[in-house]
PDB file of N, CA and C in Angstrom:
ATOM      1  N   UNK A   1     -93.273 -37.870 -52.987  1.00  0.00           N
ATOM      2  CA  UNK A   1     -92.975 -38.835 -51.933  1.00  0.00           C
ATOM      3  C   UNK A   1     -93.238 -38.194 -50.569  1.00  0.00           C
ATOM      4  N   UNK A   2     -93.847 -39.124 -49.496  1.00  0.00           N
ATOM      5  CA  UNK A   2     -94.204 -38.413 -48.424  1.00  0.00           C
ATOM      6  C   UNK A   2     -93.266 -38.040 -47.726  1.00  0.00           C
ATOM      7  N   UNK A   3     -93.060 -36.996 -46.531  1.00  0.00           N
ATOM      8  CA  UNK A   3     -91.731 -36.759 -46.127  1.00  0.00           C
ATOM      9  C   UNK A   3     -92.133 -37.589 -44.616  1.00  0.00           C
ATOM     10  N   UNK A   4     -90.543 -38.162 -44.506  1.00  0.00           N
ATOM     11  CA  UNK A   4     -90.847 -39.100 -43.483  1.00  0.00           C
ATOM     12  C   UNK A   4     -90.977 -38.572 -41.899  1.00  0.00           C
ATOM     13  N   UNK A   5     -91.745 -39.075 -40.779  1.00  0.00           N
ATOM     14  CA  UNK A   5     -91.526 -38.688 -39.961  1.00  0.00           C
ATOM     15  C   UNK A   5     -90.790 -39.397 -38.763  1.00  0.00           C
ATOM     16  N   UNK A   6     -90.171 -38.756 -37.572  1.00  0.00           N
ATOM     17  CA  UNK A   6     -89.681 -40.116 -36.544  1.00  0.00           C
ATOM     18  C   UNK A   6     -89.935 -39.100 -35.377  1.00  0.00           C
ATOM     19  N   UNK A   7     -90.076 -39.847 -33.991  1.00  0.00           N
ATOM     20  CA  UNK A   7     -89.944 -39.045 -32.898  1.00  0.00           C
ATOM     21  C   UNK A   7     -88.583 -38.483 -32.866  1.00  0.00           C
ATOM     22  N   UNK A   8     -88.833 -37.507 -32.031  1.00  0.00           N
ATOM     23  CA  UNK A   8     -87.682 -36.538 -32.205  1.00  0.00           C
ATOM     24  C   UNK A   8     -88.039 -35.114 -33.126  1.00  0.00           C
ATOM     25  N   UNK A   9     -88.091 -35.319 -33.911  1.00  0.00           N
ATOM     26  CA  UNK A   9     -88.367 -34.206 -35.177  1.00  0.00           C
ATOM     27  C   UNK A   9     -88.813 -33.138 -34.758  1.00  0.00           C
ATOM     28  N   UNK A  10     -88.147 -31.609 -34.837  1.00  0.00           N
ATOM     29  CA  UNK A  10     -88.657 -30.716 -34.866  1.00  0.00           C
ATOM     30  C   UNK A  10     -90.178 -30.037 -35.754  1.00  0.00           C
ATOM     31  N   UNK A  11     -91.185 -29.989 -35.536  1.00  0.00           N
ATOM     32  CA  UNK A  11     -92.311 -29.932 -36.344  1.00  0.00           C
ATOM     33  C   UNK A  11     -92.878 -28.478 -36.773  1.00  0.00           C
ATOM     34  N   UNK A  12     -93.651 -28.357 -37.981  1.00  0.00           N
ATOM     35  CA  UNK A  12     -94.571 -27.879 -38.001  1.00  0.00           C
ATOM     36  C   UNK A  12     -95.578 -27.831 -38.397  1.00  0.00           C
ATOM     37  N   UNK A  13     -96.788 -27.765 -37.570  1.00  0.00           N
ATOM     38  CA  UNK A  13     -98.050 -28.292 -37.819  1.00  0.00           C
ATOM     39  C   UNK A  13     -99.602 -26.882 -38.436  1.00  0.00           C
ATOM     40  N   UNK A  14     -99.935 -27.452 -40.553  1.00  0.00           N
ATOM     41  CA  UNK A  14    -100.610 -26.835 -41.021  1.00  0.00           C
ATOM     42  C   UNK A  14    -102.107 -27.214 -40.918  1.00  0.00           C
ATOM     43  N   UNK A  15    -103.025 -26.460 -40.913  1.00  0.00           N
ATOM     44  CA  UNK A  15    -102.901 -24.764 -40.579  1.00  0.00           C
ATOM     45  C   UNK A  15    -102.512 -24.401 -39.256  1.00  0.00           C
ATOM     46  N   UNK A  16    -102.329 -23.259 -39.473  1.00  0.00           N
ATOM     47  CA  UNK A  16    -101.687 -22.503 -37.991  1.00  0.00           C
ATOM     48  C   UNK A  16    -100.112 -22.117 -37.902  1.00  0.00           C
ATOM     49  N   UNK A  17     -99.348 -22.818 -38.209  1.00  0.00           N
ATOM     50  CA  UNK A  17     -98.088 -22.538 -38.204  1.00  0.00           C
ATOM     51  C   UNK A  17     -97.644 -22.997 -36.484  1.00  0.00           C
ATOM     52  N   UNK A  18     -98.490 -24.121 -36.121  1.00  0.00           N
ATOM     53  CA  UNK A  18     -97.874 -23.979 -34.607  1.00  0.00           C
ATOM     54  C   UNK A  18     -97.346 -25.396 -34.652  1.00  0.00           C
ATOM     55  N   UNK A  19     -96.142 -25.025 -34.024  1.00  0.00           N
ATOM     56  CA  UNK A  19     -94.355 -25.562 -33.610  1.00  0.00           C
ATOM     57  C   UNK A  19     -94.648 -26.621 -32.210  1.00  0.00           C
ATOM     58  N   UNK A  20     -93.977 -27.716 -32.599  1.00  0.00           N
ATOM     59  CA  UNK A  20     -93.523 -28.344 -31.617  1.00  0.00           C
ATOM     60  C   UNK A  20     -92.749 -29.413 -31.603  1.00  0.00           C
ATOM     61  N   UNK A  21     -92.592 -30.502 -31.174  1.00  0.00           N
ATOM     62  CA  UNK A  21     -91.503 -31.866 -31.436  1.00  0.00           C
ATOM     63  C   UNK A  21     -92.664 -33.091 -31.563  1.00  0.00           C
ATOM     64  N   UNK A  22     -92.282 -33.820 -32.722  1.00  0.00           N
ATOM     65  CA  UNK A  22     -92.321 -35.423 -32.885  1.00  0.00           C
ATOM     66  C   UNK A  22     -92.502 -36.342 -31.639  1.00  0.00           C
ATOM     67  N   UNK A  23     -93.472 -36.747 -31.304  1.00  0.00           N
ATOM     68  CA  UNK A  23     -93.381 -37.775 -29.857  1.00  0.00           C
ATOM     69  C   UNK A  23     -93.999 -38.982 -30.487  1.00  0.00           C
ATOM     70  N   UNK A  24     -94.867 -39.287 -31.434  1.00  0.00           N
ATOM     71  CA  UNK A  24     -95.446 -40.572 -31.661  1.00  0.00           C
ATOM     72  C   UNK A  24     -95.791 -40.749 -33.105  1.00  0.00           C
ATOM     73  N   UNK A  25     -94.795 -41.533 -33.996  1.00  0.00           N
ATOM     74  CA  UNK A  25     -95.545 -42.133 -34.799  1.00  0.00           C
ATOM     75  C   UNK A  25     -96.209 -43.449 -35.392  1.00  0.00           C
ATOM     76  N   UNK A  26     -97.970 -43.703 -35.487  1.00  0.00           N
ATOM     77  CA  UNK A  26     -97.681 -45.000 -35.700  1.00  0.00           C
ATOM     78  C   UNK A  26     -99.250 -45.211 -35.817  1.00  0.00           C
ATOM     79  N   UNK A  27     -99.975 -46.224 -35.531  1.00  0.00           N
ATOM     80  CA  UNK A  27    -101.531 -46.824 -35.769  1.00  0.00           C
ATOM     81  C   UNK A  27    -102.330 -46.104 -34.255  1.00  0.00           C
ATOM     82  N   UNK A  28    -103.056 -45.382 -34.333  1.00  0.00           N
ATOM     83  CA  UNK A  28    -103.815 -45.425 -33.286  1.00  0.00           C
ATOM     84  C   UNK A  28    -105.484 -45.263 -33.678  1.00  0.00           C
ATOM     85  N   UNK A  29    -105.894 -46.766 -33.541  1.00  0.00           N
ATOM     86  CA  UNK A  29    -106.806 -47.357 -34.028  1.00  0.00           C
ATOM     87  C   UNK A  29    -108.249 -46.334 -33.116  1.00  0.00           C
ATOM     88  N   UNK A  30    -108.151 -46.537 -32.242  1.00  0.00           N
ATOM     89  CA  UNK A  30    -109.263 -45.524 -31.348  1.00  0.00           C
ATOM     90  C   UNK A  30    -109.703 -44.497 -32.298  1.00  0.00           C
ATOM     91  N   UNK A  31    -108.921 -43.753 -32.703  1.00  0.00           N
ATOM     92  CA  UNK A  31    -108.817 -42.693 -33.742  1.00  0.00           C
ATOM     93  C   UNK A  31    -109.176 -42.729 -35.328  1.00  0.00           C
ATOM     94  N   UNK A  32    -108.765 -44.092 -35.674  1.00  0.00           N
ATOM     95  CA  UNK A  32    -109.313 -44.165 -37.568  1.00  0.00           C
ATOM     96  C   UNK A  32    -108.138 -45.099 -38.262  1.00  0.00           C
ATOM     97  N   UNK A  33    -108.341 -45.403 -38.903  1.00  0.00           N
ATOM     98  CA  UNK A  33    -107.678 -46.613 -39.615  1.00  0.00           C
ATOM     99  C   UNK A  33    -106.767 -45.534 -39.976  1.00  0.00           C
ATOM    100  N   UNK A  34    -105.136 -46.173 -40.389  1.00  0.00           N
ATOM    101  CA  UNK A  34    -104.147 -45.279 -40.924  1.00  0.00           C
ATOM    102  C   UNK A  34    -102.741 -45.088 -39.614  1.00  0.00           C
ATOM    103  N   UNK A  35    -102.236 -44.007 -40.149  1.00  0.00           N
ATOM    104  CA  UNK A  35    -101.055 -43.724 -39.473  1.00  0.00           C
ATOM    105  C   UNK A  35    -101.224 -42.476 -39.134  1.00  0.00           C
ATOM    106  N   UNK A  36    -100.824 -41.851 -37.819  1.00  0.00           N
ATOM    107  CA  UNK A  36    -101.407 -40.898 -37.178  1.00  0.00           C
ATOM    108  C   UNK A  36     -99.885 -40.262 -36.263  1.00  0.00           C
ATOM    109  N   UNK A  37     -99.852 -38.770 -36.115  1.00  0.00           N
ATOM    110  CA  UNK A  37     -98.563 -38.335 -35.993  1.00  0.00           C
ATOM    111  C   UNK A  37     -98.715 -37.873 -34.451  1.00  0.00           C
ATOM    112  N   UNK A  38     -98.017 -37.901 -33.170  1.00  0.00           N
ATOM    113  CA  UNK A  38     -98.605 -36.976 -32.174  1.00  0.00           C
ATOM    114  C   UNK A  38     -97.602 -36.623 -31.844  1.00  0.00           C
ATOM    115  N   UNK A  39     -98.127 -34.670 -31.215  1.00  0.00           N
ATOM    116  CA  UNK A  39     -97.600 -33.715 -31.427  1.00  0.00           C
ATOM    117  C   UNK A  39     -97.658 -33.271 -30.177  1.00  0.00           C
ATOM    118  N   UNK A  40     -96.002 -32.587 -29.531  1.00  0.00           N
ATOM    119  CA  UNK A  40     -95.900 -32.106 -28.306  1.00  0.00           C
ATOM    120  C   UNK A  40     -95.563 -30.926 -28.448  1.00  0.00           C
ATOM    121  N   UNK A  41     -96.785 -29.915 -28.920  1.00  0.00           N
ATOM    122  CA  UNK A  41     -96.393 -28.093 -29.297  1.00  0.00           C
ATOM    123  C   UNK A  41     -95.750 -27.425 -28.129  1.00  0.00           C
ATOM    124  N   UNK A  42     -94.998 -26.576 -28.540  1.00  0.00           N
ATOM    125  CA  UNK A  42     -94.032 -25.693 -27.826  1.00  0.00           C
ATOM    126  C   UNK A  42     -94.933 -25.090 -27.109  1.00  0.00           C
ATOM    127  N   UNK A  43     -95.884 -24.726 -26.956  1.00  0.00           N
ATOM    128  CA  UNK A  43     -97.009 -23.687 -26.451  1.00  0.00           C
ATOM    129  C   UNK A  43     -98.492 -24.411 -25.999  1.00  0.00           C
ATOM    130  N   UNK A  44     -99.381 -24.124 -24.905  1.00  0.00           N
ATOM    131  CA  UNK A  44    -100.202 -24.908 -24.717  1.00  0.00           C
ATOM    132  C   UNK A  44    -101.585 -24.735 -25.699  1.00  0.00           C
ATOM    133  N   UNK A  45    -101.313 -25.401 -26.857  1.00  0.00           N
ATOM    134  CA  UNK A  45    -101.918 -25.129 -27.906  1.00  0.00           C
ATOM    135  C   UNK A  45    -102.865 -26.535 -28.104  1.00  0.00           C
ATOM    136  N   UNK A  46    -102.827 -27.751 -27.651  1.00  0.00           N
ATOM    137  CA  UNK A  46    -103.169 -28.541 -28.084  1.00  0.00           C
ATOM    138  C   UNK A  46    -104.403 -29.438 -27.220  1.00  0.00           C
ATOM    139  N   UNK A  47    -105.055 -30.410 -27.225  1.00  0.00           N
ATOM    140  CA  UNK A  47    -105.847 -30.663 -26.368  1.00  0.00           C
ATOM    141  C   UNK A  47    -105.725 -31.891 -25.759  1.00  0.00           C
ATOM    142  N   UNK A  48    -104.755 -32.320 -25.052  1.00  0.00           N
ATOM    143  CA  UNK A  48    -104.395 -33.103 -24.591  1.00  0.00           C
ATOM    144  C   UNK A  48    -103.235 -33.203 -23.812  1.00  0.00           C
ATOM    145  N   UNK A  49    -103.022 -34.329 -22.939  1.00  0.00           N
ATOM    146  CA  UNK A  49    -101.306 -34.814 -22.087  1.00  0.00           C
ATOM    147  C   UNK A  49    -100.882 -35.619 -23.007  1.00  0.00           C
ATOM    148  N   UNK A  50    -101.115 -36.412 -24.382  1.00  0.00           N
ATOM    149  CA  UNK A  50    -100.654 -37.570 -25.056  1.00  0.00           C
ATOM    150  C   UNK A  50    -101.752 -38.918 -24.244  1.00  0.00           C
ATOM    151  N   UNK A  51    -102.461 -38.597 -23.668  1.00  0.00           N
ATOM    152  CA  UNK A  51    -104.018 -39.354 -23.630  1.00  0.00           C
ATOM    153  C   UNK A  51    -105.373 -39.328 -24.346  1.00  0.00           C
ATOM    154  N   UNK A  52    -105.327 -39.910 -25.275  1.00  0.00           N
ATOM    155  CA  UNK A  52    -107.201 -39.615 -26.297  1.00  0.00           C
ATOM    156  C   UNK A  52    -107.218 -41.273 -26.072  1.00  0.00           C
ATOM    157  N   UNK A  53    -108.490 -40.733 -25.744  1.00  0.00           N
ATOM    158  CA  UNK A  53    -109.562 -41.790 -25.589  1.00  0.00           C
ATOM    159  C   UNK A  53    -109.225 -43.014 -24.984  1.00  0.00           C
ATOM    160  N   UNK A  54    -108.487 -42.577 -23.523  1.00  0.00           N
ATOM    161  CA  UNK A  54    -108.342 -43.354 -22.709  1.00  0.00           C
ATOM    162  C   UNK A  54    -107.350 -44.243 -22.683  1.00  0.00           C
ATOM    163  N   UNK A  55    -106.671 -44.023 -24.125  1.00  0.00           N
ATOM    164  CA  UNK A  55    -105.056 -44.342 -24.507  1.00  0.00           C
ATOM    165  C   UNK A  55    -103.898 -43.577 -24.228  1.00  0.00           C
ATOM    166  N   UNK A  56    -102.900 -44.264 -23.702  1.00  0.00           N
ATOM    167  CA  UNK A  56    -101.799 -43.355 -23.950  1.00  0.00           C
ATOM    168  C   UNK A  56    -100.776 -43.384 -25.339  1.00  0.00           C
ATOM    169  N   UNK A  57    -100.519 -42.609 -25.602  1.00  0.00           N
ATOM    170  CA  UNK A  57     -99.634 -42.646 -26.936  1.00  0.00           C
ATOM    171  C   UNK A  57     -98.137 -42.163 -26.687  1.00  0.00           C
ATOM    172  N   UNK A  58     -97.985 -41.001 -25.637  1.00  0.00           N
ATOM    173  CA  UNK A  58     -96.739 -40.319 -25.187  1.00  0.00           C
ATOM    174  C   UNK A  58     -97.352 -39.328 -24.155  1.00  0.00           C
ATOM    175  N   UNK A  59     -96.129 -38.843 -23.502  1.00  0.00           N
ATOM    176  CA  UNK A  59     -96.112 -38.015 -22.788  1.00  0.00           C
ATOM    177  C   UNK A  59     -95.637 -36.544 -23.057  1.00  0.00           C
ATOM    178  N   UNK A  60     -96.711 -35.547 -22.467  1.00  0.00           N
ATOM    179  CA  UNK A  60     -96.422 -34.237 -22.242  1.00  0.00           C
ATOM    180  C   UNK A  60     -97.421 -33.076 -21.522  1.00  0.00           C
ATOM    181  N   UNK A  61     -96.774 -32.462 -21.133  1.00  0.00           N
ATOM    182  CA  UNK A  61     -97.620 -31.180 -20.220  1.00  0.00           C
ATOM    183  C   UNK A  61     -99.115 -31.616 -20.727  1.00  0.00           C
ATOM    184  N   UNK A  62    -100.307 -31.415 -19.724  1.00  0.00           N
ATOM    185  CA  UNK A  62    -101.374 -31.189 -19.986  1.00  0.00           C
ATOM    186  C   UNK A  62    -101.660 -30.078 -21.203  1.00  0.00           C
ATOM    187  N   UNK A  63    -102.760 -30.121 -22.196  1.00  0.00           N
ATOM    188  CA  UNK A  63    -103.161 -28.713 -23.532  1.00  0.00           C
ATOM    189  C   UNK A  63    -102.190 -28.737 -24.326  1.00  0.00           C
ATOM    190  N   UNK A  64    -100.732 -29.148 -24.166  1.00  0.00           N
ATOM    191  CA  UNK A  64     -99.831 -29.525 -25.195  1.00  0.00           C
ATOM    192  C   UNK A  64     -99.944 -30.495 -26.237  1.00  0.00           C
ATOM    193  N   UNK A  65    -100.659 -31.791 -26.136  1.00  0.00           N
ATOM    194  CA  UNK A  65    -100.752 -32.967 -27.374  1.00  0.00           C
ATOM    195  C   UNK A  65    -101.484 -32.114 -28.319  1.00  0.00           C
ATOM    196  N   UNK A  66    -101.166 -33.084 -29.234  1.00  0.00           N
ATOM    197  CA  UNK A  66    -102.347 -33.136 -30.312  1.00  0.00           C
ATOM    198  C   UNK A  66    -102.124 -34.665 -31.377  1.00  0.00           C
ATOM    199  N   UNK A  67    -103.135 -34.848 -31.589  1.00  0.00           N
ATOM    200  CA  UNK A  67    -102.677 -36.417 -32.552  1.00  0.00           C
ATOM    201  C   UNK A  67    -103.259 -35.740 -33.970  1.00  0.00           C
ATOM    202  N   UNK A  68    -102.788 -36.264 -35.072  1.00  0.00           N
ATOM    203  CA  UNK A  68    -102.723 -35.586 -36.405  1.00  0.00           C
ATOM    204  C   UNK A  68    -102.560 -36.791 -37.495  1.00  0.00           C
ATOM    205  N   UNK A  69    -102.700 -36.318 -38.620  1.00  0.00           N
ATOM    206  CA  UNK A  69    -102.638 -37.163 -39.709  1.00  0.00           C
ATOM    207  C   UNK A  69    -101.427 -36.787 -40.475  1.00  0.00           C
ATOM    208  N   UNK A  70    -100.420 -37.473 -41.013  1.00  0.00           N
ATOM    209  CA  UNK A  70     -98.824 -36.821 -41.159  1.00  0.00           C
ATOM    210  C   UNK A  70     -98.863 -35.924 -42.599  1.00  0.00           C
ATOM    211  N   UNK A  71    -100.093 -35.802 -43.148  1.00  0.00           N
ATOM    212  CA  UNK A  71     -99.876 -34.399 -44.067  1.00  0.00           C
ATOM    213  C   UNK A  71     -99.910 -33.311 -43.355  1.00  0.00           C
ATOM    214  N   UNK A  72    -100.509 -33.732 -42.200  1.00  0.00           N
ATOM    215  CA  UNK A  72    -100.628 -31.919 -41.581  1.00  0.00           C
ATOM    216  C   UNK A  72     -99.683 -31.496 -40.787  1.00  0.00           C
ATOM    217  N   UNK A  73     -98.560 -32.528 -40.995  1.00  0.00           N
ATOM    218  CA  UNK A  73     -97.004 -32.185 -40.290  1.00  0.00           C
ATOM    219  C   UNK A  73     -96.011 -32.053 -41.261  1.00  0.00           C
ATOM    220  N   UNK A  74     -95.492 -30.939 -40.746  1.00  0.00           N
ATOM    221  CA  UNK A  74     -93.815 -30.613 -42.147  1.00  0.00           C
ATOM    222  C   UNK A  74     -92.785 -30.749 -40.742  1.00  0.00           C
ATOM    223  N   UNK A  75     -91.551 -31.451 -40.967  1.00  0.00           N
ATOM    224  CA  UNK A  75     -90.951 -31.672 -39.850  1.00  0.00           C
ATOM    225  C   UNK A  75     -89.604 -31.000 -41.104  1.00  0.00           C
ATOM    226  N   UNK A  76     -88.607 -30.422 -39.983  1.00  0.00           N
ATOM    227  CA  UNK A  76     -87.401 -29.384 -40.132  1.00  0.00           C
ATOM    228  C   UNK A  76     -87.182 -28.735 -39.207  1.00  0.00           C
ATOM    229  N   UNK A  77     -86.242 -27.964 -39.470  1.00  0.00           N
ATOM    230  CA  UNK A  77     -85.352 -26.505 -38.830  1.00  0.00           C
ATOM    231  C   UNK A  77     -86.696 -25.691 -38.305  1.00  0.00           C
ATOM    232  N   UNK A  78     -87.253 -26.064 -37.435  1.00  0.00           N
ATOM    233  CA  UNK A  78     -88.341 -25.378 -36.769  1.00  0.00           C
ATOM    234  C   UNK A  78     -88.245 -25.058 -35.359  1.00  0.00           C
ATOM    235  N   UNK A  79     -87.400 -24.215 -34.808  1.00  0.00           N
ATOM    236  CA  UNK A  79     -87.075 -23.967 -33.252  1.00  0.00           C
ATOM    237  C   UNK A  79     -88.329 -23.078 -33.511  1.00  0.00           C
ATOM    238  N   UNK A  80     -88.183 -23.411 -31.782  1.00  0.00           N
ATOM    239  CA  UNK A  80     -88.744 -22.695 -30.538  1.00  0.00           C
ATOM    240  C   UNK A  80     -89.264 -21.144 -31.210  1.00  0.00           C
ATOM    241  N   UNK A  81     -90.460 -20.680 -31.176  1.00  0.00           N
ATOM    242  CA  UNK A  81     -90.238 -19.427 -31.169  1.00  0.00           C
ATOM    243  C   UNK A  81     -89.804 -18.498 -29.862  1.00  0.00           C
ATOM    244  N   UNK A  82     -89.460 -17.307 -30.105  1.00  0.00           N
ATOM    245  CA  UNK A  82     -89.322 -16.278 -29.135  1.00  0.00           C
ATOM    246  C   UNK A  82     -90.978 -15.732 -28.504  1.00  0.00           C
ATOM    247  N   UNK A  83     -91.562 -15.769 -27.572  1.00  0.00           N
ATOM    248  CA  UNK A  83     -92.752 -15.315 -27.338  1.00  0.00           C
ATOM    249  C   UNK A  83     -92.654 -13.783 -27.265  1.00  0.00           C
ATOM    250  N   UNK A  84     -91.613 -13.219 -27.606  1.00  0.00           N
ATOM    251  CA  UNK A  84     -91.266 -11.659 -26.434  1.00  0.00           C
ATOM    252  C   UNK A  84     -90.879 -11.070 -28.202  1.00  0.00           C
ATOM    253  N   UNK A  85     -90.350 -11.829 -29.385  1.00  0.00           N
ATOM    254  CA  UNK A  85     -89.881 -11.054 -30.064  1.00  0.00           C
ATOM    255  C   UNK A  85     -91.203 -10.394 -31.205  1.00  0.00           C
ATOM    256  N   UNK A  86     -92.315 -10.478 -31.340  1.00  0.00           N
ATOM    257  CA  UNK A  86     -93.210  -9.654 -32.326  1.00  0.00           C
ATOM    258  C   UNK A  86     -92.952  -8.348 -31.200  1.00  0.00           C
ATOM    259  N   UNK A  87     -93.200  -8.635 -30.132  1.00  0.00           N
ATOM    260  CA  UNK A  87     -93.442  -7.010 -29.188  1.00  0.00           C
ATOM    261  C   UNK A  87     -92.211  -6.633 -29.234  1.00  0.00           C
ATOM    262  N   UNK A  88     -90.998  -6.808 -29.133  1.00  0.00           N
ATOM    263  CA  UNK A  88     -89.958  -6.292 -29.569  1.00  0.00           C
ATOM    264  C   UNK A  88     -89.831  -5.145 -30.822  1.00  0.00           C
ATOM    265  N   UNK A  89     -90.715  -5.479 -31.773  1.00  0.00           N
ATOM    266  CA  UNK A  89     -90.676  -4.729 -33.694  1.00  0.00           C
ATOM    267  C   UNK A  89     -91.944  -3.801 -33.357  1.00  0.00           C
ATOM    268  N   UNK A  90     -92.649  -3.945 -32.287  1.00  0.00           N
ATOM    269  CA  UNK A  90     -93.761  -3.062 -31.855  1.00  0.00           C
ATOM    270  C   UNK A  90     -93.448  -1.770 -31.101  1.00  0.00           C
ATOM    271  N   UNK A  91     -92.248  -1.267 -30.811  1.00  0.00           N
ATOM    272  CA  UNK A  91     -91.536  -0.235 -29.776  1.00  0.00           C
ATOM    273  C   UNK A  91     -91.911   0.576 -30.496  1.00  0.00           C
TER     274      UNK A  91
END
C-alpha cells in the first residue's frame, strides 16, 4: 500500500537522501498526467521557488523546490540535519 502523503510531512527524498518538508500534494498537469509531490528541501538543493513552468504550486526560498513523483518520497521522523556535525567526527 502506498504510504500516504499530506503537506506538512517531514520528507525524504530517494536517491540522494536529501531532507525537507511536504508543501504540495496533488495534479500538476504542466508536468504529466498523475499525482505529483512538491518538495521544500532543507538545503538549497532543488531547482526551483515552487514555480515550474510558469505555475505556482507553493512557496519557498529560491533552489529549494523540487516537484516529484510520490515513490520518490518516504515521509517520517526526518529532521533537519546538522551541517557542522560530519566535521565534528573529522577532529
Amino acid at each position: 500500500m502506498p504510504q500516504l502523503k499530506k503537506v506538512g510531512d517531514r520528507c525524504e527524498v530517494e536517491p540522494g537522501e536529501k531532507r525537507g518538508i511536504v508543501k504540495f500534494v496533488g495534479r500538476a498537469e504542466a508536468l504529466g498526467p498523475g499525482f505529483w509531490v512538491g518538495i521544500q528541501y532543507d538545503e538549497p538543493l532543488g531547482k526551483h521557488d515552487g514555480t515550474v513552468k510558469g505555475i505556482h504550486y507553493f512557496d519557498c526560498p529560491p533552489q529549494h523546490g523540487a516537484m516529484l513523483r510520490p515513490d520518490k518520497v518516504k515521509v517520517g521522523d526526518y529532521p533537519e540535519r546538522d551541517p557542522f556535525e560530519e566535521d565534528e567526527e573529522e577532529i
